[in-house]
N, C-alpha and C. Protein backbone atom coordinates (compact mmCIF):
# COMPACT_ATOMS: atom_id res chain seq x y z
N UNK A 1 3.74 9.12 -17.89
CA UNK A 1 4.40 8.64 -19.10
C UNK A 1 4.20 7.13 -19.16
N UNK A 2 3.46 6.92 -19.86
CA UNK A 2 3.25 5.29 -20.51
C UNK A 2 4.02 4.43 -20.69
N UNK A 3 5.46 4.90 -21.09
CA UNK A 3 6.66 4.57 -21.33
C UNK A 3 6.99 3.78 -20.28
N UNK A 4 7.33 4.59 -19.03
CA UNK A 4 8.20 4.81 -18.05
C UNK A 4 7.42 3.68 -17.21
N UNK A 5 6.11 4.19 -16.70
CA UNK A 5 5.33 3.53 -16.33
C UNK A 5 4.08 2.73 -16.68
N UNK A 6 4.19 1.51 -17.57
CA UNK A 6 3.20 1.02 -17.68
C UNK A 6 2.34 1.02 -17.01
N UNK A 7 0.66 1.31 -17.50
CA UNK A 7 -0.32 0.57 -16.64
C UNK A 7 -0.88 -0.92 -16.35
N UNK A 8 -0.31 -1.69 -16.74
CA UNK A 8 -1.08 -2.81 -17.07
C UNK A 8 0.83 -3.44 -17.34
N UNK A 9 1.26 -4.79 -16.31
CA UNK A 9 2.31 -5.47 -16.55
C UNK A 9 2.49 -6.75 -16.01
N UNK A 10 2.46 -7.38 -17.17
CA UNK A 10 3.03 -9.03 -16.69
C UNK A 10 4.07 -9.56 -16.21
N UNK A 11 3.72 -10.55 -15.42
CA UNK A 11 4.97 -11.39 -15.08
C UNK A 11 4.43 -12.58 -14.79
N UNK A 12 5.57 -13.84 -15.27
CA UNK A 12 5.18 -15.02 -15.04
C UNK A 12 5.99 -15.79 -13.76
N UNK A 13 4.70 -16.43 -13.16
CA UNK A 13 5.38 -17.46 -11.74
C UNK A 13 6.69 -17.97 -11.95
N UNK A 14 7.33 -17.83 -10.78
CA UNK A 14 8.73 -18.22 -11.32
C UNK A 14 9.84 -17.77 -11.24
N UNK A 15 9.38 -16.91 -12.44
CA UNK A 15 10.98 -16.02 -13.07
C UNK A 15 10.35 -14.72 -12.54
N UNK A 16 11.78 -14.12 -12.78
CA UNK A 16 12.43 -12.84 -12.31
C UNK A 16 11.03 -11.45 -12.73
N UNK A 17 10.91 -10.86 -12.03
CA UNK A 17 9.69 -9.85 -12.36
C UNK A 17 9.91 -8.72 -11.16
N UNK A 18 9.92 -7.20 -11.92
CA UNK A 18 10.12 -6.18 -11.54
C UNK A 18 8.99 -5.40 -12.17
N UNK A 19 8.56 -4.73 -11.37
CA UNK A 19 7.67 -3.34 -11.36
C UNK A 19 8.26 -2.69 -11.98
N UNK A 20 8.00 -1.96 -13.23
CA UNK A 20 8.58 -0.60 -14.22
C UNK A 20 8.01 0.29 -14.12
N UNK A 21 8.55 1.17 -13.50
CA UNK A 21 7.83 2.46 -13.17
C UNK A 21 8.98 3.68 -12.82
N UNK A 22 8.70 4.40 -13.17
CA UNK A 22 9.78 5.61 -13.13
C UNK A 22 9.72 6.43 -14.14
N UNK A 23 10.15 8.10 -13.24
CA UNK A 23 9.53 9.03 -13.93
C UNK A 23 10.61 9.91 -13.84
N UNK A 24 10.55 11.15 -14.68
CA UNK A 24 11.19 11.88 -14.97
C UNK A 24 10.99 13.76 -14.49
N UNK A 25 11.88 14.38 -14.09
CA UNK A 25 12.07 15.55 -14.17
C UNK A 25 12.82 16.37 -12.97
N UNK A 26 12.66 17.63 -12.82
CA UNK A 26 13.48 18.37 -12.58
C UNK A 26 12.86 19.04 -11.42
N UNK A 27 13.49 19.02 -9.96
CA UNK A 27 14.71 18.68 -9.31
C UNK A 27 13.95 16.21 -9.77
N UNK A 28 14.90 15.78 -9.89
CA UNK A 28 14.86 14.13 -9.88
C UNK A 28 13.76 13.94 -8.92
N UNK A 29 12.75 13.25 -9.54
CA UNK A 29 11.83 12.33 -8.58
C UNK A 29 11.89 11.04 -7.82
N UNK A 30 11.22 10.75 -6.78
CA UNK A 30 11.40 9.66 -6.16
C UNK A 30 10.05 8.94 -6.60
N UNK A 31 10.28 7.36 -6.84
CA UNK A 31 9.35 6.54 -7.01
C UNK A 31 9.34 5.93 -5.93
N UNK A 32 7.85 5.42 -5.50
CA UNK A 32 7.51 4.84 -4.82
C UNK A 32 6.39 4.09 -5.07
N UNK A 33 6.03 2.65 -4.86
CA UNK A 33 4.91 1.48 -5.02
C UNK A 33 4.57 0.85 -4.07
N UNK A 34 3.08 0.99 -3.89
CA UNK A 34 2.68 -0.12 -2.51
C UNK A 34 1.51 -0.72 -2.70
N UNK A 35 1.19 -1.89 -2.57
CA UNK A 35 -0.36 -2.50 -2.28
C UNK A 35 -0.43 -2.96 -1.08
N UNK A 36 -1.22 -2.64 -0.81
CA UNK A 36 -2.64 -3.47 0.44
C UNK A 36 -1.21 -2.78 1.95
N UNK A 37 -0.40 -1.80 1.69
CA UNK A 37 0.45 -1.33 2.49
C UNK A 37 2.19 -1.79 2.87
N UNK A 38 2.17 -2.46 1.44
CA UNK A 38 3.16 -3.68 1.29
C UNK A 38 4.19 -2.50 0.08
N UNK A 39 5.65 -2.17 0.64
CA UNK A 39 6.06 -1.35 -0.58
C UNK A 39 7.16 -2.28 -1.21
N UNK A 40 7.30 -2.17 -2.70
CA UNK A 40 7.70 -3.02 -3.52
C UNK A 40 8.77 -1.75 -4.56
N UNK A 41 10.16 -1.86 -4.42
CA UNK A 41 10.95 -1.40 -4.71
C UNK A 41 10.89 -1.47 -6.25
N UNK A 42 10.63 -0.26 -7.14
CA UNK A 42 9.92 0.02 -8.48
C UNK A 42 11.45 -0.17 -8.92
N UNK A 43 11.38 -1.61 -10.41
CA UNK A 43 12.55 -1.81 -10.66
C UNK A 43 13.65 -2.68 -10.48
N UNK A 44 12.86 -3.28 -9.35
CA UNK A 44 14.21 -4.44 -8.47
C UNK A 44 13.16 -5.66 -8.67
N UNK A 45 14.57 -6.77 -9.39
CA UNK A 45 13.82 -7.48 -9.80
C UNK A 45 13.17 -8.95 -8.47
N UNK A 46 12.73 -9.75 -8.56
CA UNK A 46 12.37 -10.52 -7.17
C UNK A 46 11.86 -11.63 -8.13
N UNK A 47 11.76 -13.19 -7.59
CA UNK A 47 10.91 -14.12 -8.25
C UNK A 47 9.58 -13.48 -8.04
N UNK A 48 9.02 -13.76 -9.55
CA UNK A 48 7.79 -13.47 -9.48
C UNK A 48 6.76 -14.45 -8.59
N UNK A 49 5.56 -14.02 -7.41
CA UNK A 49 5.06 -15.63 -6.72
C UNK A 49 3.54 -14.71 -7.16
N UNK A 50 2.06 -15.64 -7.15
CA UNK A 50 0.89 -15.00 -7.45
C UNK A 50 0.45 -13.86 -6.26
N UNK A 51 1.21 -13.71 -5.24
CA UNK A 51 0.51 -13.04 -4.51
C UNK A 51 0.84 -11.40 -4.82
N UNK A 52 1.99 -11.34 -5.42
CA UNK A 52 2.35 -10.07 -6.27
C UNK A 52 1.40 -9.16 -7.37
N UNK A 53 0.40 -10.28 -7.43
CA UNK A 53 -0.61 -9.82 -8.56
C UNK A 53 -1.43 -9.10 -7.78
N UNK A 54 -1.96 -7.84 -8.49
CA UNK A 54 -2.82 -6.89 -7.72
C UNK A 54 -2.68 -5.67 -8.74
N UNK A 55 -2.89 -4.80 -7.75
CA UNK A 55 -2.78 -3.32 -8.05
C UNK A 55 -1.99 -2.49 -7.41
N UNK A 56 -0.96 -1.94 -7.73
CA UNK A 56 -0.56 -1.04 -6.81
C UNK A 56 -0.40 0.71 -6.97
N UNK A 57 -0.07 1.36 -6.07
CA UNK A 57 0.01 2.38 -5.90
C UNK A 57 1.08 3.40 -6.17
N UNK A 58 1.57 3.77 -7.62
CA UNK A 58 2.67 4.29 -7.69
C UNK A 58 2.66 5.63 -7.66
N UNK A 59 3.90 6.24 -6.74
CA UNK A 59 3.88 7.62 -6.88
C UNK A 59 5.18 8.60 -6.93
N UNK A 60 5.32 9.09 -7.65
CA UNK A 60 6.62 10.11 -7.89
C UNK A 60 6.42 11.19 -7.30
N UNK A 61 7.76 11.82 -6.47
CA UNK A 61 7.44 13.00 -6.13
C UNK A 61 8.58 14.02 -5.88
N UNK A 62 8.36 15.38 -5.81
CA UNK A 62 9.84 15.94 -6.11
C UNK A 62 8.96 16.82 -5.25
N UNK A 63 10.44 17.99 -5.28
CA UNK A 63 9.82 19.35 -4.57
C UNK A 63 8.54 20.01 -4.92
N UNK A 64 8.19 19.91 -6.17
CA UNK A 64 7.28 20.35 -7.11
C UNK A 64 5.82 20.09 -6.95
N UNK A 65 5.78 18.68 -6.67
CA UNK A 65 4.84 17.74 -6.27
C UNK A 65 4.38 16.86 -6.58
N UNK A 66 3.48 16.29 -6.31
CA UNK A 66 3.06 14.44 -6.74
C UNK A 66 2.32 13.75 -7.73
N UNK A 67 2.84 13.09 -8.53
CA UNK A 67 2.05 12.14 -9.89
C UNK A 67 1.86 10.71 -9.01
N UNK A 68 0.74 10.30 -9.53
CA UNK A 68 0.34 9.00 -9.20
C UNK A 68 -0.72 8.20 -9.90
N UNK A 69 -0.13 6.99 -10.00
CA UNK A 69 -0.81 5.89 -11.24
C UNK A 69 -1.13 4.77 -10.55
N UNK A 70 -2.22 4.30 -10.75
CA UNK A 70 -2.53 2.60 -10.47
C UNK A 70 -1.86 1.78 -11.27
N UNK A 71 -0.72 0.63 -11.04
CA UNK A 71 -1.15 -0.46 -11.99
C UNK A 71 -0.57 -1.27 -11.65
N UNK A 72 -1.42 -2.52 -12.66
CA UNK A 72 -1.63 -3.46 -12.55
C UNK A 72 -0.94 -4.75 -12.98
N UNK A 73 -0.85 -5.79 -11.79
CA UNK A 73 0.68 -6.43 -11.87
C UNK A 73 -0.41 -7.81 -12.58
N UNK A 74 -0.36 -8.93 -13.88
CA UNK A 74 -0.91 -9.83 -13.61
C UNK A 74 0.56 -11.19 -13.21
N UNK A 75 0.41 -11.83 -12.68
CA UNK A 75 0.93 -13.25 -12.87
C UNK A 75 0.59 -14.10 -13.28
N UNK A 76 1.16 -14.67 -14.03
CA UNK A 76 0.65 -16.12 -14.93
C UNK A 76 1.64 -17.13 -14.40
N UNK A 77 0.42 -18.35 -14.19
CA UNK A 77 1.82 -19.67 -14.16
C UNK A 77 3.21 -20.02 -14.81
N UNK A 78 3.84 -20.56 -14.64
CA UNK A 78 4.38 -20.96 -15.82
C UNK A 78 4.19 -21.55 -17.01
N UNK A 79 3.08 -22.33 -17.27
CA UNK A 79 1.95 -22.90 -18.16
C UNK A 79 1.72 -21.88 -18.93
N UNK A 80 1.35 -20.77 -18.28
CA UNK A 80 1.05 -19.97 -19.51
C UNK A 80 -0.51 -19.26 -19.58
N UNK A 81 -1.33 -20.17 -18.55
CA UNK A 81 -2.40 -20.24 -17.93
C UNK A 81 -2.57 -18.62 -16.93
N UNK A 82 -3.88 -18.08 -16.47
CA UNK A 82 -3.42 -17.02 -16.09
C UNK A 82 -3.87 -16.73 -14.32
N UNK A 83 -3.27 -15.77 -13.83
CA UNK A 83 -2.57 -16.39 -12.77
C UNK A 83 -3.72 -15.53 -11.73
């Protein structure tokens, strides 16, 4: 869901920036995000710093079984410039 989970999300150096990702259904899924083996709590917000920029690994999963999406974090300075 596109919605839930963007592929493609900004955040600027600095300020506050959380991973949006989360999914839906029945029994409730668990989200989970990681790059380069680094897991990043989908949702919780943290200063945004450039090393956050990447790709990561998101994945939901229930009894049922597993969805999983790449995406992609950019950071921009605060300038506005890109990161």
């Amino acid at each position: 869901d596109v919605e839930r989970c963007p592929p493609q999300q900004n955040w600027t150096e600095g300020q506050e920036g959380a991973l949006n990702c989360s999914a839906r259904g029945a029994p409730e899924p668990r989200v989970s995000c990681s790059k380069d083996g680094n897991s990043l709590v989908p949702g919780a917000p943290r200063p945004a710093e450039r090393a956050h920029a990447g790709t990561y690994l998101c994945r939901a999963s229930n009894a049922l079984g597993t969805a999983e999406r790449n995406v992609t974090v950019w950071v921009q300075r605060e300038s506005g410039g890109p990161g």
